[in-house]
N, C-alpha and C. Protein backbone atom coordinates (compact mmCIF):
# COMPACT_ATOMS: atom_id res chain seq x y z
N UNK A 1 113.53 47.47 71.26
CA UNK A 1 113.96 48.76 71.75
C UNK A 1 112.80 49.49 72.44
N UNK A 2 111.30 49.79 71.49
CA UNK A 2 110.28 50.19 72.53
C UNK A 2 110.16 49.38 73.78
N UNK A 3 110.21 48.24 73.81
CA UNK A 3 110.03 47.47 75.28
C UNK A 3 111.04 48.19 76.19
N UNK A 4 111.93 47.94 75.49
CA UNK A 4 113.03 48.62 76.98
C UNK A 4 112.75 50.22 77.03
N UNK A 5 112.13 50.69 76.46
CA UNK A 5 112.02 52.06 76.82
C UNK A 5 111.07 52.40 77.70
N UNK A 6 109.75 51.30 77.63
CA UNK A 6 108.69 51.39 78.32
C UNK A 6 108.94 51.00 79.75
N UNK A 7 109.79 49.91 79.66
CA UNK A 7 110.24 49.21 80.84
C UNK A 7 110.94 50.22 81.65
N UNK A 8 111.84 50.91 81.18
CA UNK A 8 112.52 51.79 81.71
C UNK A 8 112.33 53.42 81.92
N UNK A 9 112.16 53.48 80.68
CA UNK A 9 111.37 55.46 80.86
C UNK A 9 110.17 55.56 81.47
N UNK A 10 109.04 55.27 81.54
CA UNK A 10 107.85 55.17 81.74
C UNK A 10 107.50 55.12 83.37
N UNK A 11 108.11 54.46 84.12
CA UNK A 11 108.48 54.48 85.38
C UNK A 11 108.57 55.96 85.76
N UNK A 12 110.07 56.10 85.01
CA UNK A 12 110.88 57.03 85.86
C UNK A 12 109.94 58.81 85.41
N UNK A 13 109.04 58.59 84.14
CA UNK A 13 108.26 59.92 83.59
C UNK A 13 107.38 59.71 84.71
N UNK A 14 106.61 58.68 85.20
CA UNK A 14 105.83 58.99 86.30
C UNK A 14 106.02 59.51 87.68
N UNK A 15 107.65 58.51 87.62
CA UNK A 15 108.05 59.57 89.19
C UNK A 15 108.37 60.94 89.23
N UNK A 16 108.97 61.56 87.85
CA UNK A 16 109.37 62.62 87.41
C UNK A 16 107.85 63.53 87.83
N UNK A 17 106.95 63.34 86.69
CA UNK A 17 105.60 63.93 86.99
C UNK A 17 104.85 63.86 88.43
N UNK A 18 105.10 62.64 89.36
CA UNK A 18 104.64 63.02 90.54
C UNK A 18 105.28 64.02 91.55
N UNK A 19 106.48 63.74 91.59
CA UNK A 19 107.18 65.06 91.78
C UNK A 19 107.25 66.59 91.47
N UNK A 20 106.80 66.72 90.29
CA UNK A 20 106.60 68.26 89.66
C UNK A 20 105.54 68.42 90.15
N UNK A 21 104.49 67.69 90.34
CA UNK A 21 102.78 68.29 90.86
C UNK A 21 102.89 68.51 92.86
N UNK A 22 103.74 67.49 93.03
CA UNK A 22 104.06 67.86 94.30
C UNK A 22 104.79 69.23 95.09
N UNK A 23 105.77 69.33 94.17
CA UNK A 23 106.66 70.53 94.02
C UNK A 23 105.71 71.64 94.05
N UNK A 24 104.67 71.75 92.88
CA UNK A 24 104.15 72.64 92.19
C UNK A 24 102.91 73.14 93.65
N UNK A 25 102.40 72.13 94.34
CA UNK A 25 101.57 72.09 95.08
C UNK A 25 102.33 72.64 96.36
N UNK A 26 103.52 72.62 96.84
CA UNK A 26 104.26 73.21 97.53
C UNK A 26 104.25 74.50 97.86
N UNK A 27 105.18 74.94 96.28
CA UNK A 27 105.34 76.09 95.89
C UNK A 27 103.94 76.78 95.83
N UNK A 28 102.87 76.41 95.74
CA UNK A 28 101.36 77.37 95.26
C UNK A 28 100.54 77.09 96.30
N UNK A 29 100.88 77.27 97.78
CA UNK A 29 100.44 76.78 98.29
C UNK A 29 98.71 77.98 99.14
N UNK A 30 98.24 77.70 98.44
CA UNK A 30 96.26 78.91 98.47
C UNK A 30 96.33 78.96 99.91
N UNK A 31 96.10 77.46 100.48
CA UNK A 31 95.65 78.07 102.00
C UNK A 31 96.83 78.77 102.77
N UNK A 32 98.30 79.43 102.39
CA UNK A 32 99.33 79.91 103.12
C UNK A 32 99.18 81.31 103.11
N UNK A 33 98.75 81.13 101.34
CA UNK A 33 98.75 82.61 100.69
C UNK A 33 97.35 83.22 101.16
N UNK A 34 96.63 82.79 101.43
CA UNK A 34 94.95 82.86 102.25
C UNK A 34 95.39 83.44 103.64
N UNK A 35 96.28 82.82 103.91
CA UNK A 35 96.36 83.30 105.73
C UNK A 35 97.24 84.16 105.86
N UNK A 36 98.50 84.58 104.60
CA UNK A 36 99.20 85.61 104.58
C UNK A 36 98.50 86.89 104.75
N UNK A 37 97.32 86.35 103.70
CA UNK A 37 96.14 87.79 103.31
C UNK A 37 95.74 88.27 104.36
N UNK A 38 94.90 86.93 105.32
CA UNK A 38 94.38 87.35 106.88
C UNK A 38 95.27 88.43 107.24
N UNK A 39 96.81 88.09 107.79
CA UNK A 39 97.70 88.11 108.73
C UNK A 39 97.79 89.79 108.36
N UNK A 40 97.93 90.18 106.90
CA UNK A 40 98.73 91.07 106.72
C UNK A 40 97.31 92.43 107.26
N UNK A 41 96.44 91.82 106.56
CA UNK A 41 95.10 92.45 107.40
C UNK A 41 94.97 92.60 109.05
N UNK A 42 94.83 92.13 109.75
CA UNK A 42 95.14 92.09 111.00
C UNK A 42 96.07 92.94 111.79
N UNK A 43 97.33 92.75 110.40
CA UNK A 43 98.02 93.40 111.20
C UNK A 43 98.34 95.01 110.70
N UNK A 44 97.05 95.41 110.08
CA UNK A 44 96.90 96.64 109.41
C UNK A 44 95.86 97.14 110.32
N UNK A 45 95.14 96.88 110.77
CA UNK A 45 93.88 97.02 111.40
C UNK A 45 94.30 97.28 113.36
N UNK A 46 95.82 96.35 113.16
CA UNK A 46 95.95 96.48 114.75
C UNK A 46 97.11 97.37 115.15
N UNK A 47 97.12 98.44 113.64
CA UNK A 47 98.40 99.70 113.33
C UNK A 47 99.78 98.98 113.52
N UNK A 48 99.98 98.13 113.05
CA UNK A 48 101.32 97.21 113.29
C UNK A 48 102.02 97.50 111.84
N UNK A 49 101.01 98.14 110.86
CA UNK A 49 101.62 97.85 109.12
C UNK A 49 100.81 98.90 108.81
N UNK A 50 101.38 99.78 108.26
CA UNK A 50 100.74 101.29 107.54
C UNK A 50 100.23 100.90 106.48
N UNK A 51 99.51 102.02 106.06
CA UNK A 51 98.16 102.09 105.07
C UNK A 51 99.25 101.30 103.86
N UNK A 52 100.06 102.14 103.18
CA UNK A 52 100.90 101.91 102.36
C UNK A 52 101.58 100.47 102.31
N UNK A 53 102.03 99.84 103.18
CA UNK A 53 102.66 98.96 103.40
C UNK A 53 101.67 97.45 103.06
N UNK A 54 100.53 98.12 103.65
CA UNK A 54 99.32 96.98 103.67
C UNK A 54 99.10 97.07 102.38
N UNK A 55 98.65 98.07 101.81
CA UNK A 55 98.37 98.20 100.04
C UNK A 55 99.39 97.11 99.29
N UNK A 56 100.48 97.49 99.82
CA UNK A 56 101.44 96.70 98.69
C UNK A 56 101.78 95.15 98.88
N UNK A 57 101.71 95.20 100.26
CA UNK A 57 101.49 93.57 100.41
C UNK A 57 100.83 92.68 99.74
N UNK A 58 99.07 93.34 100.06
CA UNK A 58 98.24 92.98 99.76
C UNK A 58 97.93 92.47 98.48
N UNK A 59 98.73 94.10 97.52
CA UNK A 59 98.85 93.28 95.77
C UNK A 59 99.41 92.07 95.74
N UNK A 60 100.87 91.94 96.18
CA UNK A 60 101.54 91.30 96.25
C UNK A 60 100.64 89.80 96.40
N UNK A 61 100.10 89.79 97.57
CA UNK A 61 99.57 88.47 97.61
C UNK A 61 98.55 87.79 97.16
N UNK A 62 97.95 89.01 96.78
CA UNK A 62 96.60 88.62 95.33
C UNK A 62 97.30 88.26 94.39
N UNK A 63 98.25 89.01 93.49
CA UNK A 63 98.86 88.22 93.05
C UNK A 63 99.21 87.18 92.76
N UNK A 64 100.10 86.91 93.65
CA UNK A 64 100.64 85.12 94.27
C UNK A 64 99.37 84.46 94.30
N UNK A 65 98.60 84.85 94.78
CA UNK A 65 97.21 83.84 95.19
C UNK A 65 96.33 82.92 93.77
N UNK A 66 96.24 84.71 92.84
CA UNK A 66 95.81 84.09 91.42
C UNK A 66 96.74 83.35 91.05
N UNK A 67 98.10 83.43 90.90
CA UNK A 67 98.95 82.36 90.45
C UNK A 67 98.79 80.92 90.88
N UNK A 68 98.30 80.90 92.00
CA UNK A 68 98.28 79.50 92.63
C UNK A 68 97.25 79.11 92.52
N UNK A 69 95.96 79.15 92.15
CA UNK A 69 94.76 79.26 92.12
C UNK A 69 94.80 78.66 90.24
N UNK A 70 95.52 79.09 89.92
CA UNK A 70 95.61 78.78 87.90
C UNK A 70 96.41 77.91 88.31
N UNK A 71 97.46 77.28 89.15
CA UNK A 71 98.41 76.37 88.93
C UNK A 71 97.48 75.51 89.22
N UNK A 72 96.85 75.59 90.68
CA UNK A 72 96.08 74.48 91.06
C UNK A 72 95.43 73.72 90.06
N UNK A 73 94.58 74.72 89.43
CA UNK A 73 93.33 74.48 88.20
C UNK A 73 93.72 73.61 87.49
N UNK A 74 95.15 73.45 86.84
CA UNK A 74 95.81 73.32 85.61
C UNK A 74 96.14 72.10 86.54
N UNK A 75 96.53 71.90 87.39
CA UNK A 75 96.92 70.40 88.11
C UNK A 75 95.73 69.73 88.16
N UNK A 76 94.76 70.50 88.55
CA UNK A 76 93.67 69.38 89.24
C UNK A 76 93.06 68.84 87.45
N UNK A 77 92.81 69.85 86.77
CA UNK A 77 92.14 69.21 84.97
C UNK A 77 93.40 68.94 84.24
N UNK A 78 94.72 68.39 85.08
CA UNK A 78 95.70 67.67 84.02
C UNK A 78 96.63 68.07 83.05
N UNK A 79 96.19 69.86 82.98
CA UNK A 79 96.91 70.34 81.90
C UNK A 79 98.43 70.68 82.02
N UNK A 80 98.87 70.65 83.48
CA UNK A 80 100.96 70.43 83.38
C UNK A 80 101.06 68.85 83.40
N UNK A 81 101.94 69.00 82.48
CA UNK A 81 102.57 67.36 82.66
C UNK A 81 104.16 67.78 81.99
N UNK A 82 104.50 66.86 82.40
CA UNK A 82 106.38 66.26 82.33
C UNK A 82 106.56 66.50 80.75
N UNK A 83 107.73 67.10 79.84
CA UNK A 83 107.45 67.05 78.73
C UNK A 83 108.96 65.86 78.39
N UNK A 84 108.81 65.20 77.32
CA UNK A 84 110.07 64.26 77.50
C UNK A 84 110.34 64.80 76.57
């Protein structure tokens, strides 16, 4: 019974797990959220986006950014994995 489980689950937990880090790397993606930051700057600076507007973006994407920045971390030293 372990043989066939290895034979069979073990595969499919790896494709499972390469997929979630892929996904995950998608979804968290630093250099997008990096150039959002630029963009939203730029376009505060070139009066296109009010003081206010830029403020809140800006949280917004620090935010997002630390999030992706801890996902990364946690991908690159191994710590998400697939739970069976």
């Amino acid at each position: 019974m372990f043989i066939l489980d290895d034979l069979l689950f073990r595969p499919f937990v790896g494709i499972v797990d390469a997929l979630h880090s892929i996904a995950l790397d998608e979804m968290y993606d630093v250099e997008a959220l990096e150039d959002d930051l630029k963009e939203n700057q730029l376009l505060y600076e070139l009066g296109e986006r009010s003081e206010e507007e830029y403020r809140r973006r800006k949280e917004e994407l620090e935010a997002e950014l630390e999030a992706a920045r801890d996902v990364h971390e946690r991908l690159s030293s191994g710590r998400v994995e697939v739970k069976r």
